[in-house]
Protein backbone atom coordinates (compact mmCIF):
# COMPACT_ATOMS: atom_id res chain seq x y z
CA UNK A 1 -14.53 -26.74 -8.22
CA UNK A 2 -15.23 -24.09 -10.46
CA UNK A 3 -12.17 -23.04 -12.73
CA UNK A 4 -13.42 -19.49 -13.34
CA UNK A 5 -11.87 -16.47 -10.83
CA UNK A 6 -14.18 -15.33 -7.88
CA UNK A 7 -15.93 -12.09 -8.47
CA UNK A 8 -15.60 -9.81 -6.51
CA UNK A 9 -18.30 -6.89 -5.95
CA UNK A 10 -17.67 -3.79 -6.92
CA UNK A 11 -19.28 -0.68 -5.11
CA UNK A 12 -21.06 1.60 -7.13
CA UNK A 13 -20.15 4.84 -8.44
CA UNK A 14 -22.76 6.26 -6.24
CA UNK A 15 -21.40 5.11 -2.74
CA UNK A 16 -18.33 5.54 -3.94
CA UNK A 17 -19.08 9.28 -4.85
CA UNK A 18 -21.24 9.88 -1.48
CA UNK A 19 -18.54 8.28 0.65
CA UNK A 20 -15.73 10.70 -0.65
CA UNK A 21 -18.31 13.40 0.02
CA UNK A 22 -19.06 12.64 3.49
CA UNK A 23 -15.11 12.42 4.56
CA UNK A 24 -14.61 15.99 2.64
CA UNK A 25 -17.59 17.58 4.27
CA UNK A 26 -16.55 15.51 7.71
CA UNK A 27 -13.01 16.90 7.42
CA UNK A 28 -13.60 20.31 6.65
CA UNK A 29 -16.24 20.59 9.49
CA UNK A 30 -13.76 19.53 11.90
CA UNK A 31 -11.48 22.31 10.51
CA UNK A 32 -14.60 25.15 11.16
CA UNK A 33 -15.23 24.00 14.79
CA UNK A 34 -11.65 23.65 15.27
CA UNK A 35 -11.05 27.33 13.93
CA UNK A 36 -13.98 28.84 16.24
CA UNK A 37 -12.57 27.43 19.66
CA UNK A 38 -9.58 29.57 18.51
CA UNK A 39 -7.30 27.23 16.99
CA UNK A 40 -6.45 29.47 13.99
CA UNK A 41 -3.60 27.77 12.46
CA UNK A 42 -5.96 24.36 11.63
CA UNK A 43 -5.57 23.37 7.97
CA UNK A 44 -2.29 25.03 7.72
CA UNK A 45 0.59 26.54 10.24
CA UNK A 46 -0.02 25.46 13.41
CA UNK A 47 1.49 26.40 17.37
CA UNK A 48 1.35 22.81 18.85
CA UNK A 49 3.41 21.57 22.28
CA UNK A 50 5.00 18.61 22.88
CA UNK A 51 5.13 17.02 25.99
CA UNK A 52 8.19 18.44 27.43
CA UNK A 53 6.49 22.26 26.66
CA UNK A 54 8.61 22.97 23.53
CA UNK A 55 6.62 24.81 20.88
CA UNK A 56 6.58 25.01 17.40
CA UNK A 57 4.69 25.76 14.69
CA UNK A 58 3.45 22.63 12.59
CA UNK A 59 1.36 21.92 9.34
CA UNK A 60 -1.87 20.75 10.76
CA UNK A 61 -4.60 19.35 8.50
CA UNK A 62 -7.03 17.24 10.25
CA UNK A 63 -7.21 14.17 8.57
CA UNK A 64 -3.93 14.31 6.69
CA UNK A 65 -0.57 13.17 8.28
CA UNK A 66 2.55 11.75 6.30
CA UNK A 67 5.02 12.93 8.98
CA UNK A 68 3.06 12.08 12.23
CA UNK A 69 1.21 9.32 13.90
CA UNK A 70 -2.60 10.70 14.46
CA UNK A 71 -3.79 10.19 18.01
CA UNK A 72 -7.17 11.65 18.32
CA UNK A 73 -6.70 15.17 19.55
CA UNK A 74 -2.73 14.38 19.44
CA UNK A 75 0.11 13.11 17.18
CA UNK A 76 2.74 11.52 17.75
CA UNK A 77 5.41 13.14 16.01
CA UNK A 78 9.38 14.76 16.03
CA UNK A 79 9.68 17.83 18.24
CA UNK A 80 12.48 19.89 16.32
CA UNK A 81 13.03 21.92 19.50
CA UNK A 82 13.80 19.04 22.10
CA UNK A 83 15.20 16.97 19.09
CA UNK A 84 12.90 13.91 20.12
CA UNK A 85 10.16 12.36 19.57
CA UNK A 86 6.89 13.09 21.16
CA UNK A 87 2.96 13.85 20.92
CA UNK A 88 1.99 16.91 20.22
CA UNK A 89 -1.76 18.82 20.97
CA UNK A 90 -2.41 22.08 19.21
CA UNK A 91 -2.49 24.91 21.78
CA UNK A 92 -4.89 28.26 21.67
CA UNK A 93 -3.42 31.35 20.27
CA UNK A 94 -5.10 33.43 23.02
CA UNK A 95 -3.57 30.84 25.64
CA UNK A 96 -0.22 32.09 24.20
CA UNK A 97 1.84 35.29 25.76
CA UNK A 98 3.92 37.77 22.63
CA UNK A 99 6.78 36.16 23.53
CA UNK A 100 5.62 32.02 23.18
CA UNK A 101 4.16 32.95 19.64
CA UNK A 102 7.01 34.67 18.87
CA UNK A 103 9.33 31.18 20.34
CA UNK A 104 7.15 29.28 18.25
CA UNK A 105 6.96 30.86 14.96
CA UNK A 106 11.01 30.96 15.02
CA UNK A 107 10.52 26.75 15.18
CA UNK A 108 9.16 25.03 12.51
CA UNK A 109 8.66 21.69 11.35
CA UNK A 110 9.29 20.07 8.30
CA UNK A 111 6.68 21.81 5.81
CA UNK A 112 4.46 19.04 5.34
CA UNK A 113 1.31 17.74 6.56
């Protein structure tokens, strides 16, 4: 038995540098795509519905949650309208009538991701 500490490998600056690239470019690709199928509030202030049909507008960066549980497509997180907790799925702004944009830009979340 050895009495000197196991060594343990470190990665190189390299992959360490090409895997933070990769999740950046990843991440902000999602947000593009995202953004062209007409979800305009990704990366920031976003109209999401829970599963009782409350809306409200949410901070929605993919890849970033503190407040939320990420699902895939949905979180799990607190609907401030029904007062419960609940997954929410981002909805289209042009699915949205002048009046449900208007409901839910009067309810916010918390203001963080």
């Amino acid at each position: 038995m050895s009495n000197f500490p196991a060594r343990r490998r470190k990665s190189s600056p390299k992959v360490t540098a090409f895997l933070i690239g990769a999740t950046v470019i990843f991440l902000v690709g999602c947000t593009v795509v995202a953004r062209r199928k007409g979800y305009s509030g990704m990366g920031g202030n976003t109209t999401v519905r829970c599963r009782e049909g409350h809306l409200f507008t949410t901070i929605w960066v993919p890849g970033a949650s503190i407040k939320s549980v990420r699902l895939g497509w949905a979180r799990l997180q607190y609907c401030p309208v029904g007062r419960h907790w609940t997954l929410v799925t981002p909805v289209k702004d042009s699915d949205l009538s002048d009046e449900e944009k208007r409901v839910a830009a009067e309810n916010r979340d918390i203001r963080i991701p």
